[in-house]
C-alpha atoms as a PDB file:
ATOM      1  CA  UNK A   1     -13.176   5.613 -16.525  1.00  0.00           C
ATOM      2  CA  UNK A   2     -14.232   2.164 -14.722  1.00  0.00           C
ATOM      3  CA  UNK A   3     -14.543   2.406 -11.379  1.00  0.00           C
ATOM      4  CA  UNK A   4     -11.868  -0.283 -11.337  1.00  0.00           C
ATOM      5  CA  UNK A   5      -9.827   1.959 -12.842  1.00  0.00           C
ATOM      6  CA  UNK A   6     -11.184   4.833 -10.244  1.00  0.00           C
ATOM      7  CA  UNK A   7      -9.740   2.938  -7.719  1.00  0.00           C
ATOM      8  CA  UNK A   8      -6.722   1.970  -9.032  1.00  0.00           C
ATOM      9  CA  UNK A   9      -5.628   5.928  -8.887  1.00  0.00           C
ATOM     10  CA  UNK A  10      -7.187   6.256  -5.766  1.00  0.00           C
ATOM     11  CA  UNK A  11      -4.653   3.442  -4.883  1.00  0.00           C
ATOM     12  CA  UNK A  12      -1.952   5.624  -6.601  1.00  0.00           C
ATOM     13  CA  UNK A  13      -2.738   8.753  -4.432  1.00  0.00           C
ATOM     14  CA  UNK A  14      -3.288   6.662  -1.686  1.00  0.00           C
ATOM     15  CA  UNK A  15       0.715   5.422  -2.168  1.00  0.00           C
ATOM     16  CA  UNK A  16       1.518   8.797  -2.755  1.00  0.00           C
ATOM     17  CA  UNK A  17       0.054  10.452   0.286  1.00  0.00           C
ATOM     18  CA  UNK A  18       1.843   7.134   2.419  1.00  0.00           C
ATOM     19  CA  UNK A  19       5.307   8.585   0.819  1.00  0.00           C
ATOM     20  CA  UNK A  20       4.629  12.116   2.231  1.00  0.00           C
ATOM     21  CA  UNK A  21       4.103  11.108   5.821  1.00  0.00           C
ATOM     22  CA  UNK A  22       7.159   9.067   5.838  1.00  0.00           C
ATOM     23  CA  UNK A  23       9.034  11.432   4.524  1.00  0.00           C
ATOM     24  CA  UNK A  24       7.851  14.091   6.814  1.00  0.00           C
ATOM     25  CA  UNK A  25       8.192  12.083  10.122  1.00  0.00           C
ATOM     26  CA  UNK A  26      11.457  10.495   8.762  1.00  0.00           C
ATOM     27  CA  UNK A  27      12.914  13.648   7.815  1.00  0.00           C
ATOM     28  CA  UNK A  28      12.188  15.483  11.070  1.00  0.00           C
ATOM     29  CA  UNK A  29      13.473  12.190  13.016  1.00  0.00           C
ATOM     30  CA  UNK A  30      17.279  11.613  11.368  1.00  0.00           C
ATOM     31  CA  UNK A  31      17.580  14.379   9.172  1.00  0.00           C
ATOM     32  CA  UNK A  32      18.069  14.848   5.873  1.00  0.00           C
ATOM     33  CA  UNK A  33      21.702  14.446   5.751  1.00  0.00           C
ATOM     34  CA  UNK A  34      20.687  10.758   6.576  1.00  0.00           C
ATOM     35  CA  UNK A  35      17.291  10.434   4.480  1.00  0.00           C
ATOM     36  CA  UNK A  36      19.560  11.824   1.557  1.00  0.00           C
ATOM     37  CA  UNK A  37      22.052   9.879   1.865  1.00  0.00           C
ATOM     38  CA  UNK A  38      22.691   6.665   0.065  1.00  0.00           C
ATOM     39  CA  UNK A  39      22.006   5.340   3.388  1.00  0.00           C
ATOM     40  CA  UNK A  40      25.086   3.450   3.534  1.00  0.00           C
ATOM     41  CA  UNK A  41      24.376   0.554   6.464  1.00  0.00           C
ATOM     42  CA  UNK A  42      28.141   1.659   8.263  1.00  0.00           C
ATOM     43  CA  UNK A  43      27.849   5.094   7.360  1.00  0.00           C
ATOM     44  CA  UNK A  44      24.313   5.469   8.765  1.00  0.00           C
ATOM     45  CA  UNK A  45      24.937   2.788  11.930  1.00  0.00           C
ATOM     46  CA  UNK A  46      21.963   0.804  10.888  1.00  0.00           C
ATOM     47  CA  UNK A  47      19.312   0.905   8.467  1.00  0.00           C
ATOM     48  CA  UNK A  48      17.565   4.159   8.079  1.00  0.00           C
ATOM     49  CA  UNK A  49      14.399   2.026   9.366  1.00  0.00           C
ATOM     50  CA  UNK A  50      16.475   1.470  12.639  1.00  0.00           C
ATOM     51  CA  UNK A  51      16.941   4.687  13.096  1.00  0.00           C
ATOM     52  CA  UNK A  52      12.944   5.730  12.883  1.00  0.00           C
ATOM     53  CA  UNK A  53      11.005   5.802  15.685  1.00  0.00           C
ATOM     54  CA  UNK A  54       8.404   2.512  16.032  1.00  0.00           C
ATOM     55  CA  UNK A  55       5.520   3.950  14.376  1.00  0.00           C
ATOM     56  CA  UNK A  56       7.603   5.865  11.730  1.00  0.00           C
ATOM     57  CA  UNK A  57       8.919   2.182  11.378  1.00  0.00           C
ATOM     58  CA  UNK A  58       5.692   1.174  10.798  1.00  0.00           C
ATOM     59  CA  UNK A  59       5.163   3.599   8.206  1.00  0.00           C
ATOM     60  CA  UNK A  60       7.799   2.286   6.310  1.00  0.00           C
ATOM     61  CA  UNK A  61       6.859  -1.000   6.222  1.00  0.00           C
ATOM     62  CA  UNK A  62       3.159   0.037   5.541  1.00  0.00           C
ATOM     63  CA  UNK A  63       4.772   1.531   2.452  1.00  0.00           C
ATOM     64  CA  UNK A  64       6.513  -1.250   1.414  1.00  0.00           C
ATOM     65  CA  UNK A  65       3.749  -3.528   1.763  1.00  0.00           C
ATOM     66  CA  UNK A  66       1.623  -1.063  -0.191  1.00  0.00           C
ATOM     67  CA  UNK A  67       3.911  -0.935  -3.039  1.00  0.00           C
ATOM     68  CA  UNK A  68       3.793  -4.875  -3.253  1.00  0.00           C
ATOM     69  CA  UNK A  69      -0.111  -4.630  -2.998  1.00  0.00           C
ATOM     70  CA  UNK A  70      -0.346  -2.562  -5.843  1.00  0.00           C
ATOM     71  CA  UNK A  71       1.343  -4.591  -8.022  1.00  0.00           C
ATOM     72  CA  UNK A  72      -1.220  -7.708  -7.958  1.00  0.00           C
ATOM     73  CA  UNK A  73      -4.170  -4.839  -8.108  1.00  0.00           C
ATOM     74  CA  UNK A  74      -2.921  -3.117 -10.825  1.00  0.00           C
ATOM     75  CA  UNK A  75      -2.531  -6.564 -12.842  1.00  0.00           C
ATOM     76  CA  UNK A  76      -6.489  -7.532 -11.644  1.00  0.00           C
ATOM     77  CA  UNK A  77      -7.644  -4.488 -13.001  1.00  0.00           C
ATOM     78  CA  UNK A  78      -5.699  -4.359 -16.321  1.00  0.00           C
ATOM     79  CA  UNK A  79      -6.886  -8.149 -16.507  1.00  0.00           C
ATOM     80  CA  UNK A  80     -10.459  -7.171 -15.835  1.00  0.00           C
ATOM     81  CA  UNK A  81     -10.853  -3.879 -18.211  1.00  0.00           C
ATOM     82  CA  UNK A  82      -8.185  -5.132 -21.005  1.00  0.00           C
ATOM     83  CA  UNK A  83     -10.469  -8.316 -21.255  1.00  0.00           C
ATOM     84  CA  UNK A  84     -14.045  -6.530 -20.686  1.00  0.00           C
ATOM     85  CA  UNK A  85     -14.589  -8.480 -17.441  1.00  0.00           C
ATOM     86  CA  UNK A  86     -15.753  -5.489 -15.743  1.00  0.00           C
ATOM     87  CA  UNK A  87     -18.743  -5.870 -14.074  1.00  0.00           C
ATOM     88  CA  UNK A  88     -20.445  -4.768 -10.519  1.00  0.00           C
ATOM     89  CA  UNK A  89     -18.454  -7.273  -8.552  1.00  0.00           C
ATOM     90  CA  UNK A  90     -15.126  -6.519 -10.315  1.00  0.00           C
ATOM     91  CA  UNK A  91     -16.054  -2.515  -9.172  1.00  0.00           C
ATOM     92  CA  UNK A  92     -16.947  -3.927  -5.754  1.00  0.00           C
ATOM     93  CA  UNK A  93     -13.402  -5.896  -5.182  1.00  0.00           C
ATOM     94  CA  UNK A  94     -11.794  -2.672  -6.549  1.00  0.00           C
ATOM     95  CA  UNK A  95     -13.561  -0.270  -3.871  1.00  0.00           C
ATOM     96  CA  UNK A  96     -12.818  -3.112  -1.581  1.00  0.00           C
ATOM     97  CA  UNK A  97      -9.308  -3.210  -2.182  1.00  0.00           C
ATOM     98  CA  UNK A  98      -9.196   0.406  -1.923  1.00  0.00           C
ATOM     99  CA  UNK A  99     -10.993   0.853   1.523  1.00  0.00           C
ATOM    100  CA  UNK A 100      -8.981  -2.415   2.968  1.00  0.00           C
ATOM    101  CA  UNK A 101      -5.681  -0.233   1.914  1.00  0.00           C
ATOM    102  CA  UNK A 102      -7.159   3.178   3.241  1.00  0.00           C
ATOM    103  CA  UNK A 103      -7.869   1.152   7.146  1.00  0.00           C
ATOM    104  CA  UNK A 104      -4.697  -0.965   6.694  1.00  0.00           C
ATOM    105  CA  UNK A 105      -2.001   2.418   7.125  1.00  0.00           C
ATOM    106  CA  UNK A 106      -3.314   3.337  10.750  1.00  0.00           C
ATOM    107  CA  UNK A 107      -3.798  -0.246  11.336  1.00  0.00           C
ATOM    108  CA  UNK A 108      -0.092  -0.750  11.141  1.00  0.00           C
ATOM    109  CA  UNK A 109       0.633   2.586  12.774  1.00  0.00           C
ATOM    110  CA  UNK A 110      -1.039   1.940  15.527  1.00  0.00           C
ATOM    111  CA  UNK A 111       0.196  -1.799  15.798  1.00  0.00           C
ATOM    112  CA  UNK A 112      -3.475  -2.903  15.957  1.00  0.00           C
ATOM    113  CA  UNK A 113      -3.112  -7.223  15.770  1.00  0.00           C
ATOM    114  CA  UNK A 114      -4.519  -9.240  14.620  1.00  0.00           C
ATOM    115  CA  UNK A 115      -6.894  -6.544  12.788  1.00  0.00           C
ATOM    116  CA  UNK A 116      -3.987  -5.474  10.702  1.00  0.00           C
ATOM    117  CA  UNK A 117      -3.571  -8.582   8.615  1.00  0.00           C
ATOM    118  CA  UNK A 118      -7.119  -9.271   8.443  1.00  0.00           C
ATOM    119  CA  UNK A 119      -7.819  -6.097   6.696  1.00  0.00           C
ATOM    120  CA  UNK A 120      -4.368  -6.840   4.587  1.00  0.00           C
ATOM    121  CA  UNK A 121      -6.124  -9.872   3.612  1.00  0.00           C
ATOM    122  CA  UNK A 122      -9.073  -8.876   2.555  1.00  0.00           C
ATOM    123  CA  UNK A 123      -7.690  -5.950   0.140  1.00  0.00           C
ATOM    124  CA  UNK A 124      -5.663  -9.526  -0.932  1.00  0.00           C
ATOM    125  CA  UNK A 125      -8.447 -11.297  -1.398  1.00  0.00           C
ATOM    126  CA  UNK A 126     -10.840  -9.009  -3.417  1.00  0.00           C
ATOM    127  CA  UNK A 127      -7.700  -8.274  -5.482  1.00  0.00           C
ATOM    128  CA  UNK A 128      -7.357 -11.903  -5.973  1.00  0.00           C
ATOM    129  CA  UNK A 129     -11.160 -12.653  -6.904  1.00  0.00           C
ATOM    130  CA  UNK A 130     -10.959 -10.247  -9.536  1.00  0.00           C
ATOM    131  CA  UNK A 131      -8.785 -11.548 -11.135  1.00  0.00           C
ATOM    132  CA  UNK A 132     -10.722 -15.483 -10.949  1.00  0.00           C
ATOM    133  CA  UNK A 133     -13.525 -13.234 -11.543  1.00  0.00           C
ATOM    134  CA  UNK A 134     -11.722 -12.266 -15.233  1.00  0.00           C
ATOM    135  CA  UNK A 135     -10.873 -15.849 -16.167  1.00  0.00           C
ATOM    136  CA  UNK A 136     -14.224 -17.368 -15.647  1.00  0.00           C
END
């Protein structure tokens, strides 16, 4: 396996793990009569996210963000390995991308600005280069 390809499940665990917590924290904040619901807007008297507490919020949103990420990576590293791009740097933006991902969570969590979107951007912008990387 590539390490571009490493990362990308790393990325996948990553996501999964992200899921867990929220779930955890969510469930032991509303319930699960409201996290397994179909979380009806009147029904629920808000979003479910409304409901959370701020850093369970935050979670959330980290998630969300993550799964968006992911998409873009995933494409840079099927670019890079279906097209035999792969090369130290390609591995170098994948680690990046991975360890940008792995500081952004507590980032978030912890409401840490401006740092948050700094590290968000630079997990965008080695996911990005690979993908230049590939077409050059």
């Amino acid at each position: 396996m590539t390490p571009e390809l490493t990362a990308l499940a790393l990325a996948g665990i990553l996501q999964a793990a992200q899921f867990a917590a929220l779930s955890v924290l969510a469930n032991l904040e509303v319930g699960t009569k409201k996290t397994a619901s179909p979380r009806d807007r009147q029904k629920l008297g808000g979003s479910l996210e409304d409901l959370l507490s701020v850093r369970t919020a935050r979670l959330n949103r980290a998630l969300s963000n993550h799964f968006e990420a992911l998409i873009l990576f995933t494409l840079a590293v099927t670019v890079v390995t279906l097209s035999g791009q792969a090369s130290g740097f390609t591995a170098a933006c994948g680690w990046i991308y991975l360890g940008a991902r792995l500081l952004y969570v507590p980032a978030y969590y912890f409401g840490l600005s401006p740092w948050r979107s700094l590290i968000w951007f630079v997990g965008f912008l080695a996911t990005l280069a690979m993908i230049v990387t590939a077409l050059l």
